[in-house]
N, C-alpha and C. Protein backbone atom coordinates (compact mmCIF):
# COMPACT_ATOMS: atom_id res chain seq x y z
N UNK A 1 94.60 97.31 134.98
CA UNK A 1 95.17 96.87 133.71
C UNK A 1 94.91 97.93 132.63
N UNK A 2 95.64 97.67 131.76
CA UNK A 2 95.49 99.11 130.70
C UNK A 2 95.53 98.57 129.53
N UNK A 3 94.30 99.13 128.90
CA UNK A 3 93.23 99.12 127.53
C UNK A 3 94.55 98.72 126.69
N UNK A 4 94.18 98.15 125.62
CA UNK A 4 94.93 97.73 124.57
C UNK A 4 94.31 98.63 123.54
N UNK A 5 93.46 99.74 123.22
CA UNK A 5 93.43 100.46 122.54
C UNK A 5 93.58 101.74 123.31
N UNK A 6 94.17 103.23 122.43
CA UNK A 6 93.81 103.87 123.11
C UNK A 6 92.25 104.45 122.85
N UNK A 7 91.68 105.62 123.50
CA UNK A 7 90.12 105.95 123.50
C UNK A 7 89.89 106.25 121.96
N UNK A 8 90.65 106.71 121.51
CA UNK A 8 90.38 107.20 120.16
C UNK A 8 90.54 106.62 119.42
N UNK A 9 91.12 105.42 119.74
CA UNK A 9 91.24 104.11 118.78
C UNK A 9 89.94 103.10 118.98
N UNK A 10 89.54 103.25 120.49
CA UNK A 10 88.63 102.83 120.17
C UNK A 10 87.47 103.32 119.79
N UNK A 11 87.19 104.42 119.84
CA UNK A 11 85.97 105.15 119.19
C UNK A 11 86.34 104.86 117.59
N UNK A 12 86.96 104.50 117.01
CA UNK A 12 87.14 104.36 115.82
C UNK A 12 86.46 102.92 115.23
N UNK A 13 87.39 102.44 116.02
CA UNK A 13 86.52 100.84 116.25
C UNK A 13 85.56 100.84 116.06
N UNK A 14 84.81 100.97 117.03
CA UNK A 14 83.44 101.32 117.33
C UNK A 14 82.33 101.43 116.15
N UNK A 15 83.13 102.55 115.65
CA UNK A 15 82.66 103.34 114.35
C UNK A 15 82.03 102.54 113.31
N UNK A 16 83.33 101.70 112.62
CA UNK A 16 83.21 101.01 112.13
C UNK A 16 82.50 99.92 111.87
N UNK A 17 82.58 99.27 113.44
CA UNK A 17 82.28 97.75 113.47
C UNK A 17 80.73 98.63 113.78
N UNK A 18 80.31 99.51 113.90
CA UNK A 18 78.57 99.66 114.15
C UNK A 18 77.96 100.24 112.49
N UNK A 19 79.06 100.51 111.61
CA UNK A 19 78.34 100.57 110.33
C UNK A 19 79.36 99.97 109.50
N UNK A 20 79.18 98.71 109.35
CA UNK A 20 80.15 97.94 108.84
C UNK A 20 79.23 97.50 107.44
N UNK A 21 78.37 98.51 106.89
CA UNK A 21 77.74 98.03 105.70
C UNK A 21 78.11 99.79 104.96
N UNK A 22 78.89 100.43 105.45
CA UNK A 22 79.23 102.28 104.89
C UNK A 22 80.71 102.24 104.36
N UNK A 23 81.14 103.08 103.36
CA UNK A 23 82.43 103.21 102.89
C UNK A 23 82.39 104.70 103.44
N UNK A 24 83.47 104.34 104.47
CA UNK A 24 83.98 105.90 105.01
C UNK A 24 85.26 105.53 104.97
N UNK A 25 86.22 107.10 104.10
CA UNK A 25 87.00 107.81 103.99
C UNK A 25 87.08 108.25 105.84
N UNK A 26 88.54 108.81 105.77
CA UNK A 26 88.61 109.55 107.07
C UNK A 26 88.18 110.63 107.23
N UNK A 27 88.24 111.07 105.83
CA UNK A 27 86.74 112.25 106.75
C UNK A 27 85.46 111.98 107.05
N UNK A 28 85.19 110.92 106.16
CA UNK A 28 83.51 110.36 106.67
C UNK A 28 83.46 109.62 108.23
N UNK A 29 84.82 108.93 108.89
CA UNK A 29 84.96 108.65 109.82
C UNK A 29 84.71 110.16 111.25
N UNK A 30 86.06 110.60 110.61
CA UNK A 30 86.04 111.95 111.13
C UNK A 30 84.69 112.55 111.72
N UNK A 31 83.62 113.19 110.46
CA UNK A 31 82.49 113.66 110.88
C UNK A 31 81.67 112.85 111.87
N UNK A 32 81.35 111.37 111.61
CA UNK A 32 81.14 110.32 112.28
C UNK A 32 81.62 110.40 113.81
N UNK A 33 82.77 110.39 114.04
CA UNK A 33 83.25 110.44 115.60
C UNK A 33 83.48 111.34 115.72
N UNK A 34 83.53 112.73 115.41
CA UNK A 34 83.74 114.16 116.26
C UNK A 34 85.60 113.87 116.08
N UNK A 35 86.19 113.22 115.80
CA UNK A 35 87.90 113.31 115.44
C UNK A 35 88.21 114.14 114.35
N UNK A 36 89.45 114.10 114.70
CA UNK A 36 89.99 114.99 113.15
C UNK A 36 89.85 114.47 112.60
N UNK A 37 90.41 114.71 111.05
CA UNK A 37 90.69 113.31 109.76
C UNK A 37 92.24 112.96 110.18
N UNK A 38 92.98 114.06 110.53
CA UNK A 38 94.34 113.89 110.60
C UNK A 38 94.42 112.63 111.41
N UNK A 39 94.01 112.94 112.66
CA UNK A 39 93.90 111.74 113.99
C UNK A 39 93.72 110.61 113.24
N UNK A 40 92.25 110.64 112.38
CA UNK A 40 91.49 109.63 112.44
C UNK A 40 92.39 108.76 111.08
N UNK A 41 93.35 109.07 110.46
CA UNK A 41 93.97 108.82 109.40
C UNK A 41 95.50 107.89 110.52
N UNK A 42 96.05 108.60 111.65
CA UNK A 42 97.01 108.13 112.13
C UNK A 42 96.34 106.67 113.49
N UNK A 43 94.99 107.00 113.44
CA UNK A 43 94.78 105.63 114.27
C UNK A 43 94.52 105.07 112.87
N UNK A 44 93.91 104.87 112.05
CA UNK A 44 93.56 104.16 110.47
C UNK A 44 95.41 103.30 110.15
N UNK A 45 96.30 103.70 110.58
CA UNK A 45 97.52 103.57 110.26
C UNK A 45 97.89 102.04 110.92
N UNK A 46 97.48 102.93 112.52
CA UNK A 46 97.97 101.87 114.05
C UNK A 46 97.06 100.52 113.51
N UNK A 47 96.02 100.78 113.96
CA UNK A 47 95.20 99.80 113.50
C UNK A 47 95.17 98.43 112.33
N UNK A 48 95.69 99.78 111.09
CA UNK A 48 96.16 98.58 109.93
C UNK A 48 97.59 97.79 110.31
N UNK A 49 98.29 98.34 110.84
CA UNK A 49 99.93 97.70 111.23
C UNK A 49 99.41 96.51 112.09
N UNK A 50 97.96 96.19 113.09
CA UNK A 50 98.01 95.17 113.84
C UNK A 50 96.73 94.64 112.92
N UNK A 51 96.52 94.69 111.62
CA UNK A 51 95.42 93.85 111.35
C UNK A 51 94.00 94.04 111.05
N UNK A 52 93.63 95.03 111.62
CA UNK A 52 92.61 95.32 112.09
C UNK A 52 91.71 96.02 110.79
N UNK A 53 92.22 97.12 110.27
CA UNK A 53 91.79 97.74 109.33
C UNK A 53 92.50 97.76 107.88
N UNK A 54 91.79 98.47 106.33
CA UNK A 54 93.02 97.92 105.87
C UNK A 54 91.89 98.99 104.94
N UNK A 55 93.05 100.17 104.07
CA UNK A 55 92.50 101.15 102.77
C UNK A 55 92.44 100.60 101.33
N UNK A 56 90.96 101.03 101.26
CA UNK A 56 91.01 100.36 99.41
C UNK A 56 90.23 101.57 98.83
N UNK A 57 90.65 101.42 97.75
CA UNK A 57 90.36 102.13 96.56
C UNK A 57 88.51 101.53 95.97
N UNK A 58 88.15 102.21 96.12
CA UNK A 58 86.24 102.37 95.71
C UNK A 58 85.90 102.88 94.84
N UNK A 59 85.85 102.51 93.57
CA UNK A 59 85.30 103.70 92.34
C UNK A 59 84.76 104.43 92.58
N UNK A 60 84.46 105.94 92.25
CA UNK A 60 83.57 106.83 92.44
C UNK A 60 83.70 107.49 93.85
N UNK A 61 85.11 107.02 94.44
CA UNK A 61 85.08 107.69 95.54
C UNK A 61 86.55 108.12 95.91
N UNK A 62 86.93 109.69 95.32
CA UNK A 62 88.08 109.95 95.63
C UNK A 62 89.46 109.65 96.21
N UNK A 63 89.07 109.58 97.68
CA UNK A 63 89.97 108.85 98.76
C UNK A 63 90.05 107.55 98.41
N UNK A 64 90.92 106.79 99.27
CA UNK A 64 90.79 105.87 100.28
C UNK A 64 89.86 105.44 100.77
N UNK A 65 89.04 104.33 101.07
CA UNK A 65 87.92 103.83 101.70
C UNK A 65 88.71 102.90 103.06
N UNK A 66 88.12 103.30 104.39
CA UNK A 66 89.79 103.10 105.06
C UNK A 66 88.08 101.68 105.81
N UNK A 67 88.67 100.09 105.92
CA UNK A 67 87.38 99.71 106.72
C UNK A 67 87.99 98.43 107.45
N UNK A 68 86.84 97.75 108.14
CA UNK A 68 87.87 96.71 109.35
C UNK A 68 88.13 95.30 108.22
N UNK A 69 89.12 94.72 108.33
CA UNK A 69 89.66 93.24 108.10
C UNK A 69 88.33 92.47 109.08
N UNK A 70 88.63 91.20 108.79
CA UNK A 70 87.79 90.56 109.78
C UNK A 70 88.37 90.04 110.68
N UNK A 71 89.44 90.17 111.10
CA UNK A 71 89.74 90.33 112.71
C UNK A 71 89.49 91.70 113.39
N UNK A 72 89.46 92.94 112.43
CA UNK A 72 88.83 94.00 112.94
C UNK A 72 87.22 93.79 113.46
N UNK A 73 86.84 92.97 112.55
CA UNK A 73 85.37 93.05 112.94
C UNK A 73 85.05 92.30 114.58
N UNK A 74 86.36 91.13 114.62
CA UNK A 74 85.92 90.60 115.80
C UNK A 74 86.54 91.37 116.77
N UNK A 75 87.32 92.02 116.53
CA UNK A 75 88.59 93.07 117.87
C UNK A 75 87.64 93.66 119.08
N UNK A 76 87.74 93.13 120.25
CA UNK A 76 86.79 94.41 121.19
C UNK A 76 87.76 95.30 122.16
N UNK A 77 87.09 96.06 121.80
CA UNK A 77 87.70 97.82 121.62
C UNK A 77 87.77 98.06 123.05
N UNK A 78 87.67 97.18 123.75
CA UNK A 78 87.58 97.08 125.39
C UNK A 78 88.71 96.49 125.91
N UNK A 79 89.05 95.70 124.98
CA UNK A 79 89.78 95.05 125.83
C UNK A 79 91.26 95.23 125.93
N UNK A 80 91.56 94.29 127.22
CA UNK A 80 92.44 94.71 128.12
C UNK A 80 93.85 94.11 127.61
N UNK A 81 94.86 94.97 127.50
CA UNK A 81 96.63 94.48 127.60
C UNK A 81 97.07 92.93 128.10
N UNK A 82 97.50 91.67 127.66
CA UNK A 82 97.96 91.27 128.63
C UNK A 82 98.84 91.41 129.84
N UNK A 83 98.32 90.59 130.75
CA UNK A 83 99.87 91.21 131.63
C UNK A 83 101.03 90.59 131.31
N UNK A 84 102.31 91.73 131.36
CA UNK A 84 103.33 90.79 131.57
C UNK A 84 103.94 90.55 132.44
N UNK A 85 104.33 89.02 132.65
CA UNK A 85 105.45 88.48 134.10
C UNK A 85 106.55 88.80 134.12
């Protein structure tokens, strides 16, 4: 069966949901997972289109603060596609 994230989506995941008390920008993600920002800006995208994540504005902090919704927080980054019949 095949992952419903891809790897780099879920290392992103990951990311997140293990410092879910940090405001990271995609470059703070970036440095964080060894990804680009570019990458880490176009899974930040995928992610928000299904829910998962969502960018806000943080005083005092240039960017974007890109972080999980709380269905992001419950999402596991493991798991599997349904099948279809």
């Amino acid at each position: 069966m095949a992952a419903m994230f891809s790897e780099n989506a879920q290392t992103v995941l990951r990311f997140l949901q293990g410092n879910k008390d940090g405001q990271f920008t995609a470059d703070g993600i970036a440095e964080g997972t060894g990804l680009s920002a570019k990458s880490v800006n176009g899974i930040a995208t995928g992610l928000q289109k299904k829910g998962l994540t969502e960018r806000v504005e943080v005083e005092g902090i240039e960017k974007k603060v890109i972080r999980l919704t709380a269905a992001g927080e419950q999402a596991d980054p493991d798991a599997e596609k349904p099948a279809v019949e």
